[in-house]
Protein backbone atom coordinates (compact mmCIF):
# COMPACT_ATOMS: atom_id res chain seq x y z
CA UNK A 1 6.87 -15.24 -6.50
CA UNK A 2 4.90 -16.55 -3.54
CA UNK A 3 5.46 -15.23 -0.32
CA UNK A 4 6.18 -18.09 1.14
CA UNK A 5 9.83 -17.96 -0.25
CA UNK A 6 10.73 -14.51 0.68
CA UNK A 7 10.28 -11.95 3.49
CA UNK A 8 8.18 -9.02 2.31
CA UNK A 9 9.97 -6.43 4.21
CA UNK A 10 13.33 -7.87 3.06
CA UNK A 11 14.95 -5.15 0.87
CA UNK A 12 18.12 -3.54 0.06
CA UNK A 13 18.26 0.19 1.22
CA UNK A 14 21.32 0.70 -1.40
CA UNK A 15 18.66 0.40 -4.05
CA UNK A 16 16.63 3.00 -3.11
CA UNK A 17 16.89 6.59 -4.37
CA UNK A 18 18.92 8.27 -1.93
CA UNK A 19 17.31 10.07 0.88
CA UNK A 20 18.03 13.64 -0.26
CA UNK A 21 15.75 12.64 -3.61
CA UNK A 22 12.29 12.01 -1.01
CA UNK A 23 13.03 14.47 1.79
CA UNK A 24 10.72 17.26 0.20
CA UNK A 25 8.30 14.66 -1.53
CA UNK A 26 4.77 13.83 -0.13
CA UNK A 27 2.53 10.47 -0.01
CA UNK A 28 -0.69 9.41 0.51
CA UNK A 29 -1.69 6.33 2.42
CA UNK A 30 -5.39 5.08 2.27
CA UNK A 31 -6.17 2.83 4.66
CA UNK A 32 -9.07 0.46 5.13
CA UNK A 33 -10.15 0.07 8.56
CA UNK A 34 -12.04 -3.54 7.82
CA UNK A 35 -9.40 -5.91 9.63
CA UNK A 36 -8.01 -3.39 11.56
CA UNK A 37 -6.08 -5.40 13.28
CA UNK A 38 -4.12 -6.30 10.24
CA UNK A 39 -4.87 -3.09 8.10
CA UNK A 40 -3.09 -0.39 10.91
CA UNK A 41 -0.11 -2.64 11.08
CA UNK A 42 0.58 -2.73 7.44
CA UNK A 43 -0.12 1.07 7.63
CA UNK A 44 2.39 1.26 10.51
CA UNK A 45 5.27 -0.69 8.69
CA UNK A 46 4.05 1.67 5.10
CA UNK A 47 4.57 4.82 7.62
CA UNK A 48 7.41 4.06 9.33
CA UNK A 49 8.99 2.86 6.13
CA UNK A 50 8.71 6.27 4.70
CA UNK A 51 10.14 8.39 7.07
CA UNK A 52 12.92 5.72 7.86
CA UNK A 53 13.59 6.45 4.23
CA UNK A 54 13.90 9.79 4.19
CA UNK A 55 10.41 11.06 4.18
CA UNK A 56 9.18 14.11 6.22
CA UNK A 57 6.31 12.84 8.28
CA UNK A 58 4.68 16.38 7.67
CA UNK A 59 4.96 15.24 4.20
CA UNK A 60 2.87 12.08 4.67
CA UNK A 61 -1.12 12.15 4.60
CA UNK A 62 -2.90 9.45 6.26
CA UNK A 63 -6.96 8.45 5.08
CA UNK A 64 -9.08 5.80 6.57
CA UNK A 65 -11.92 4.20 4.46
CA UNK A 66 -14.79 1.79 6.05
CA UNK A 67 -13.03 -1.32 3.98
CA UNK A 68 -11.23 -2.50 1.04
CA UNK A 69 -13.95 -1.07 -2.02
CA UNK A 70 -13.91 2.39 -0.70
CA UNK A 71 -9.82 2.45 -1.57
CA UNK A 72 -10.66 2.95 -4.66
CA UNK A 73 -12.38 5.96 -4.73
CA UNK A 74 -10.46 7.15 -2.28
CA UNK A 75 -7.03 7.01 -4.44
CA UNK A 76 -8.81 8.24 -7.40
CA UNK A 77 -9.73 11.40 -4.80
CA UNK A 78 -5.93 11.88 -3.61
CA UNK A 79 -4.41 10.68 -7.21
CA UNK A 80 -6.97 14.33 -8.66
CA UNK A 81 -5.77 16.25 -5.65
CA UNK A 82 -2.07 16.14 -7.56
CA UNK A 83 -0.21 16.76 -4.15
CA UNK A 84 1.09 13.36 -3.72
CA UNK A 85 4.46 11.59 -5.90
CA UNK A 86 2.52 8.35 -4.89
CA UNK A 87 -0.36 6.91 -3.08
CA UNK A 88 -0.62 3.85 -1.09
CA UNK A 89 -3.90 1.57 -0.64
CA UNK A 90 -3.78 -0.90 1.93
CA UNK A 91 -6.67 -3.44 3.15
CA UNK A 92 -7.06 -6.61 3.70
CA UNK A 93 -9.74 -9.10 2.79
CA UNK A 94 -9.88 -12.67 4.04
CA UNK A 95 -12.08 -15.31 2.46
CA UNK A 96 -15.04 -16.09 4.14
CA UNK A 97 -18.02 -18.40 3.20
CA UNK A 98 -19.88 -16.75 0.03
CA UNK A 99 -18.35 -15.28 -2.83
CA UNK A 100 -18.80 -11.65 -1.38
CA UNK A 101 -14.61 -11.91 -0.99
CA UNK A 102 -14.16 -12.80 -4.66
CA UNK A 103 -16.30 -9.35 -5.93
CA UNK A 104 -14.22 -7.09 -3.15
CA UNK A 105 -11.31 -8.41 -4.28
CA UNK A 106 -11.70 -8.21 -7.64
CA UNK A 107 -13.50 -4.63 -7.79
CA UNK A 108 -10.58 -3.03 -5.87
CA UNK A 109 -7.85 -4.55 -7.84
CA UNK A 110 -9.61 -3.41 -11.37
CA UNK A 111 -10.31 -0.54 -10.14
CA UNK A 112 -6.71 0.39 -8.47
CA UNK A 113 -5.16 -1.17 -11.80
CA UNK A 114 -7.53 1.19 -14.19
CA UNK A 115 -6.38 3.89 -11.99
CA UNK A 116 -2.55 3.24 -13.01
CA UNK A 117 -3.52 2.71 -16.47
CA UNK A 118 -5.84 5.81 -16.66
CA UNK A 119 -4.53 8.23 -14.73
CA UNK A 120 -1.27 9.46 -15.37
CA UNK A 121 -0.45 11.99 -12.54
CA UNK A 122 0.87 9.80 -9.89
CA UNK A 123 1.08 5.69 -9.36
CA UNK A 124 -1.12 4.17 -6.93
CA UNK A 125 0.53 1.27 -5.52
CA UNK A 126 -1.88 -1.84 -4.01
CA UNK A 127 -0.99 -3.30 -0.77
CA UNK A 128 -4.53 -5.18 -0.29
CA UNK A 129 -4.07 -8.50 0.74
CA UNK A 130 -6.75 -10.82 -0.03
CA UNK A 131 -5.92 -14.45 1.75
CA UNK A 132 -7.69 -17.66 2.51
CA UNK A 133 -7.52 -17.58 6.08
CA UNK A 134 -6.85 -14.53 9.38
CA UNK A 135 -3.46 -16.69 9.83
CA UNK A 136 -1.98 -16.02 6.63
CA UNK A 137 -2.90 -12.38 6.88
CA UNK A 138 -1.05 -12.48 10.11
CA UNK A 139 1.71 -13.57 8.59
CA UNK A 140 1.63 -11.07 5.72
CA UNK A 141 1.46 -8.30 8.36
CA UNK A 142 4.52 -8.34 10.47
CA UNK A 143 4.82 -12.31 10.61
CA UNK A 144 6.93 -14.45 8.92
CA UNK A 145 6.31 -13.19 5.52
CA UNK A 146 7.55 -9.62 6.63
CA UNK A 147 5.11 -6.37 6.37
CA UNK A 148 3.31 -5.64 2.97
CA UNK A 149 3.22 -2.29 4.61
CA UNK A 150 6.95 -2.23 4.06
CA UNK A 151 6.88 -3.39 0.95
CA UNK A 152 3.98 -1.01 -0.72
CA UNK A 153 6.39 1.84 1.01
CA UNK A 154 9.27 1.00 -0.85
CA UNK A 155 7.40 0.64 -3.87
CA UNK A 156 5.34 3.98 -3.46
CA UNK A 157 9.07 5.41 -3.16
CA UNK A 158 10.88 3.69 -6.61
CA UNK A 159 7.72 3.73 -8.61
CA UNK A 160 7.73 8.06 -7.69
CA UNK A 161 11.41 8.57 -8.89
CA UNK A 162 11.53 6.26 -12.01
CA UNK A 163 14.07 8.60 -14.15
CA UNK A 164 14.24 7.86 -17.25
């Protein structure tokens, strides 16, 4: 569904496994610092999130990488480490005159998607956004579509106690 019709950081805390279940688990978030001015507010709401929910902030490890490629490597680094229930990649990449944005954006998300389908110690869950313009990544990082940060938390957290 397109942003536009829903607030990212909209969710329902009754959903989520209860707060005894994450206490003790820990999470990795890899963070691009290429639109830092976007990229450290989706890390703050992907933080915050976490520890609002129950996770210890001793629990939670923080990485920067130079921009949105390196994220990557850099999950496939904390995914083979095998300390983390999840890992988080956040970046942002906003399109610019040559197709440089089309090859970042589509080498991280292969990559972060072969890493899911690959690697089967932990899911790494992508909160890159990759918009037209600086304005709609404002909006994507605590605007009026919410904080992806937010949302990539709350994913990290269901997608690490699926029970089945």
């Amino acid at each position: 569904m397109a942003t536009i019709y829903q607030n990212l950081s909209t969710y329902d805390p009754n959903a989520m496994p209860p707060k005894t279940n994450v206490q003790l688990q820990k999470y990795a978030i890899a963070v691009a610092d290429w639109n830092a001015e976007i990229t450290h507010v989706l890390l703050r709401g992907a933080y915050d999130t976490l520890v609002n929910q129950g996770v210890y902030p001793e629990n939670l490890t923080v990485i920067h990488v130079p921009g949105a490629f390196e994220l990557t490597y850099a999950a496939k680094t904390l995914v083979n480490s095998k300390r983390f229930e999840a890992v988080i990649v956040l970046g942002c990449v906003i399109q610019g005159d040559t197709p440089h944005f089309d090859y970042v954006c589509q080498g991280v998300t292969y990559g972060i998607a072969k890493l899911n389908a690959k690697i089967d110690v932990c899911p790494v869950i992508f909160g890159v956004l990759t918009t037209n313009t600086l304005q709609q990544a404002l909006d994507r990082a605590d605007g009026i579509h919410g904080n992806k940060g937010t949302e990539a938390a709350v994913t990290a957290i269901k997608m690490a106690n699926i029970v089945w």
